[in-house]
Protein backbone atom coordinates (compact mmCIF):
# COMPACT_ATOMS: atom_id res chain seq x y z
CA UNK A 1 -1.59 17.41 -9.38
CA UNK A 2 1.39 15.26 -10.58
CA UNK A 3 3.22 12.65 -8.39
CA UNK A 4 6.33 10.77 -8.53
CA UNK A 5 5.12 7.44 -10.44
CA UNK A 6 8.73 6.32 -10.26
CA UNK A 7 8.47 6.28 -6.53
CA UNK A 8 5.00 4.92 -6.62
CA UNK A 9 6.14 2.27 -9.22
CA UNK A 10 9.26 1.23 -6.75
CA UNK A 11 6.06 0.61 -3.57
CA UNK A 12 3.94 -1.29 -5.68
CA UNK A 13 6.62 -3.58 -6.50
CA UNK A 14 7.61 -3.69 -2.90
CA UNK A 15 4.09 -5.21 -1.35
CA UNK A 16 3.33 -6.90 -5.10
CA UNK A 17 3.31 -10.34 -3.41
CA UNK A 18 1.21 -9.13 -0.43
CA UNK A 19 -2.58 -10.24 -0.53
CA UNK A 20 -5.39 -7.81 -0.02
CA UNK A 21 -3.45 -4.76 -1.42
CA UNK A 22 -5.41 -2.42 -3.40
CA UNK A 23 -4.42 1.15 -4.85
CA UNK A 24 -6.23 4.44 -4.74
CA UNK A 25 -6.08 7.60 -5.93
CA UNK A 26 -6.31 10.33 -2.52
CA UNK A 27 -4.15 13.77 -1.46
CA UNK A 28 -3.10 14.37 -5.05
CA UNK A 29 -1.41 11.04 -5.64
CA UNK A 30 -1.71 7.29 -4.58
CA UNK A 31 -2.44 5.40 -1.46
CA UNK A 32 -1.69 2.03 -1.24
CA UNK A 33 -4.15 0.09 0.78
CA UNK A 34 -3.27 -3.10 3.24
CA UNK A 35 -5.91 -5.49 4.75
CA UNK A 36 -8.47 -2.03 3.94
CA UNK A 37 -6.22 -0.02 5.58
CA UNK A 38 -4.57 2.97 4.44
CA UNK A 39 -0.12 1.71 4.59
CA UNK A 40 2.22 3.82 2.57
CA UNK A 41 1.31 6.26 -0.62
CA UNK A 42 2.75 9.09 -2.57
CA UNK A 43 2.27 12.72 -2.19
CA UNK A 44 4.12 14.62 -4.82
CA UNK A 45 7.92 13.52 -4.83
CA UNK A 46 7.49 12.38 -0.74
CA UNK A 47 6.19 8.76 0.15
CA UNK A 48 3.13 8.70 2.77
CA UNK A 49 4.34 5.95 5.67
CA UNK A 50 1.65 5.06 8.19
CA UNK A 51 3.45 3.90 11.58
CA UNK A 52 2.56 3.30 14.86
CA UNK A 53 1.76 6.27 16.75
CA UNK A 54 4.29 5.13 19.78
CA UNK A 55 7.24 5.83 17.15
CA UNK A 56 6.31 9.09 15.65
CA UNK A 57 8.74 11.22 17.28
CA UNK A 58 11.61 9.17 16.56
CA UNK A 59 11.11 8.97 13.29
CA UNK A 60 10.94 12.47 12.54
CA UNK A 61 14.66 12.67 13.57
CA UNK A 62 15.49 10.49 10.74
CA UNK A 63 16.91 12.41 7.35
CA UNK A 64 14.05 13.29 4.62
CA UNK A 65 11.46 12.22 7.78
CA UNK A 66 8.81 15.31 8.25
CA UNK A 67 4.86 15.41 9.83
CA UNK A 68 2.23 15.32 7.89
CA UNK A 69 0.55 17.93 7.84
CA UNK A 70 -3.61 18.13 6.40
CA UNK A 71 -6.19 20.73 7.45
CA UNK A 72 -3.52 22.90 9.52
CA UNK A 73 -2.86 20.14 12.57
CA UNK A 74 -0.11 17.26 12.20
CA UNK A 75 -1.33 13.90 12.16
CA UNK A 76 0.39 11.16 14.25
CA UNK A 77 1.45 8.18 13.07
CA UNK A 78 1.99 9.53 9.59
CA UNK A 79 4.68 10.58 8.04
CA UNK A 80 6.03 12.01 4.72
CA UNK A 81 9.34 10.93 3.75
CA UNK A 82 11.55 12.45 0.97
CA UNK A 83 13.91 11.26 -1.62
CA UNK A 84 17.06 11.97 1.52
CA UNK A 85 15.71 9.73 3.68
CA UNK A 86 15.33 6.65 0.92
CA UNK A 87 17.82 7.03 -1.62
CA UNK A 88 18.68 3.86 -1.11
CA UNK A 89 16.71 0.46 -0.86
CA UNK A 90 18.22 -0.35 2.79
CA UNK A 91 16.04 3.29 3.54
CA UNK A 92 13.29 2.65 1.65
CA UNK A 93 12.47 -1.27 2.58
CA UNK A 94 13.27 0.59 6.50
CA UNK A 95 10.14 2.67 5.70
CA UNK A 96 8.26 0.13 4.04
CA UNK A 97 8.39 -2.36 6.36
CA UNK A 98 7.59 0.10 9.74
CA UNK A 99 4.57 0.99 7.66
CA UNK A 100 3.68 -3.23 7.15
CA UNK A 101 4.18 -3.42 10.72
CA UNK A 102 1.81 -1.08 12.46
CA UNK A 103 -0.92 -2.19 9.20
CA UNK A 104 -0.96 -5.33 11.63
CA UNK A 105 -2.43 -3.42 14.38
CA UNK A 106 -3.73 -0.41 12.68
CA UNK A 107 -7.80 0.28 12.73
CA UNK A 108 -8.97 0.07 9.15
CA UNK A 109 -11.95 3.29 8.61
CA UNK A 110 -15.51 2.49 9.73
CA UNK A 111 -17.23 2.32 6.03
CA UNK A 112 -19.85 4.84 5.65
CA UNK A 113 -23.29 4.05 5.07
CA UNK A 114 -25.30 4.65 2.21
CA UNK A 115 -27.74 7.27 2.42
C-alpha cells in the first residue's frame, strides 16, 4: 500500500539531527523510531503521532486530529493526523514535537525472544 513519501520526507528531516532515530517499514507505511521507541510515522496521506496518553482527548479536538484505530478498538495515546491539521510548519513542528515529548517518558516494546 502506497504512502505519502512527501510527508514522510518532511519527518525525517524534522528529527534528522536527533540521535538514535531509526526508520521502519509497519501499518502500510513508515514508523519512525526514537530511543527504540515507536514516535511519529505515516499511514497513507495521515502522520502517526505518539503522545502522552494524559492528552489524548484534547488533541482529538484539534482540526485533521482523529483516533487511531487497529484491530476494531482505538488506541490511546496515538493519533492520526491529516494534511488540515498540518498544512503548515507551525502545525506540523506542534505535532512533532508533542510526539518528542512523551518519547521521553514513553515505554519502548519488551524485545521478543528468540525461539
Amino acid at each position: 500500500m502506497a504512502y505519502n513519501e512527501k510527508l514522510n520526507d518532511r519527518i525525517r528531516e524534522s528529527i534528522a539531527d536527533l540521535p538514535h532515530v531509526e526508520e521502519k517499514h509497519m501499518f502500510g507505511g513508515t514508523c519512525f523510531m526514537v530511543n527504540r521507541k515507536m514516535c511519529a510515522g505515516v499511514v497513507k496521506d495521515e502522520m502517526m503521532c505518539r503522545i502522552n496518553p494524559k492528552i489524548y482527548e484534547a488533541a482529538l479536538e484539534k482540526d485533521g486530529c482523529r483516533e487511531m484505530v487497529f484491530t476494531g478498538k482505538p488506541m490511546k495515546g496515538y493519533v492520526f493526523v491529516s494534511e488540515d491539521g498540518m498544512k503548515t510548519k507551525k502545525q506540523f513542528d506542534y505535532w512533532i514535537n508533542l510526539c518528542l515529548e512523551f518519547n521521553k517518558e514513553a515505554k519502548a516494546a519488551k524485545k521478543k525472544k528468540k525461539k
